[in-house]
Protein backbone atom coordinates (compact mmCIF):
# COMPACT_ATOMS: atom_id res chain seq x y z
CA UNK A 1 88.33 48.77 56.00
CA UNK A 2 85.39 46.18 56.23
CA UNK A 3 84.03 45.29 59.38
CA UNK A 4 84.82 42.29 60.56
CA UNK A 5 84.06 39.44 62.59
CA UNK A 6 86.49 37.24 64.78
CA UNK A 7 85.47 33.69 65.39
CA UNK A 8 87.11 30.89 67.13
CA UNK A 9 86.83 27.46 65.89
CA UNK A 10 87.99 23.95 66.43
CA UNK A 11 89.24 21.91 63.51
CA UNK A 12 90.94 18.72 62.88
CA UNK A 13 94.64 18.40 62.49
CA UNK A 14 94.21 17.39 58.63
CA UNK A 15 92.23 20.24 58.23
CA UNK A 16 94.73 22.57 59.83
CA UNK A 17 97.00 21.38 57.15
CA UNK A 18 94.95 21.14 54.04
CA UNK A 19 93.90 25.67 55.22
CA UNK A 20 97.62 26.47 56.04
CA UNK A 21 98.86 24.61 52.84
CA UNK A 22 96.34 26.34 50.48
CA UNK A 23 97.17 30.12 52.37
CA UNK A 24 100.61 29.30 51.58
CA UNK A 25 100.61 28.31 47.77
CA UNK A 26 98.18 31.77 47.52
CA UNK A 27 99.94 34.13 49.81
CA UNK A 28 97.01 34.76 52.14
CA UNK A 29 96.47 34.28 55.75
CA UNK A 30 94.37 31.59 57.06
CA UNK A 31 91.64 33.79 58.45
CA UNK A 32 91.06 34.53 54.93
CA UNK A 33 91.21 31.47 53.12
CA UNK A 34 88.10 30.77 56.05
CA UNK A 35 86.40 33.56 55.61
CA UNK A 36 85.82 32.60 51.79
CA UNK A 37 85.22 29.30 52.36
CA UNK A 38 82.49 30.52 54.69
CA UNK A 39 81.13 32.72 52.14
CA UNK A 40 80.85 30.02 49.48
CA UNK A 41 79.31 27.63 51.48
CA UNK A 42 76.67 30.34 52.52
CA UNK A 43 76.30 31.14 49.02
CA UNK A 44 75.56 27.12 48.07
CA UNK A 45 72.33 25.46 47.68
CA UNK A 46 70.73 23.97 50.83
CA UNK A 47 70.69 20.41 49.68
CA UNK A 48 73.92 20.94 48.71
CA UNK A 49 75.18 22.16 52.15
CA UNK A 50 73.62 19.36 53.52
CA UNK A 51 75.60 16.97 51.53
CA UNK A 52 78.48 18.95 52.12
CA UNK A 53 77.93 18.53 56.06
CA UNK A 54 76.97 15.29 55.54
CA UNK A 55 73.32 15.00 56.45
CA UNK A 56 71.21 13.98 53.55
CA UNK A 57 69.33 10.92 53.34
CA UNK A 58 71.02 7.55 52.56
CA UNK A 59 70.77 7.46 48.70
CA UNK A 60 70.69 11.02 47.38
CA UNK A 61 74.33 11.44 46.81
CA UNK A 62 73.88 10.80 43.12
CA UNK A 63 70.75 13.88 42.91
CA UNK A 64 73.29 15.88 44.90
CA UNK A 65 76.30 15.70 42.37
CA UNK A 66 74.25 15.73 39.41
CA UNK A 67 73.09 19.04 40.79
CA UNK A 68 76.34 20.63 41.64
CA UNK A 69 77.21 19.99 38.38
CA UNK A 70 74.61 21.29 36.48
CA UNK A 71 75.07 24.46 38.90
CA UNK A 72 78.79 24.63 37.86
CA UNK A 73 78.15 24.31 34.28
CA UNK A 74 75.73 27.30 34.70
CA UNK A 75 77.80 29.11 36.40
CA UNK A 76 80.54 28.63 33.82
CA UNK A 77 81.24 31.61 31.60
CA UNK A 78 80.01 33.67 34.33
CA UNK A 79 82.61 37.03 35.55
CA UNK A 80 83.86 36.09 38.44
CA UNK A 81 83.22 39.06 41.80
């Protein structure tokens, strides 16, 4: 079994919802669904983490989408892991 790592975090109660709802509909446990989303968002772009988290410069949110979505229409056709 992979190592793992246990970490303790604080989230909001709509967020609470929106992880146990999604762990539900996919049979998983919450602790995974987070561990994923962990991994993806360590796996994006740093501009688009920081739009993600909220901390770009006023103005760039168009830049920001128009790359995601050239990323995800790269990434199309691609196997996924």
């Amino acid at each position: 079994m992979a190592l793992r790592n246990v970490i303790k975090i604080s989230v909001t109660p709509s967020a609470k919802t929106v992880i146990a709802d999604i762990a539900e509909k996919n049979g998983m446990r919450e602790m995974w669904v987070a561990s994923r989303v962990y991994e993806w968002f360590g796996a994006q772009d740093d501009v688009l983490r920081k739009a993600i988290l909220q901390v770009l410069p006023e103005g760039y949110e168009v830049d920001v989408v128009r790359m995601a979505l050239e990323k995800f229409a790269a990434a199309k056709g691609k196997p996924k892991k």
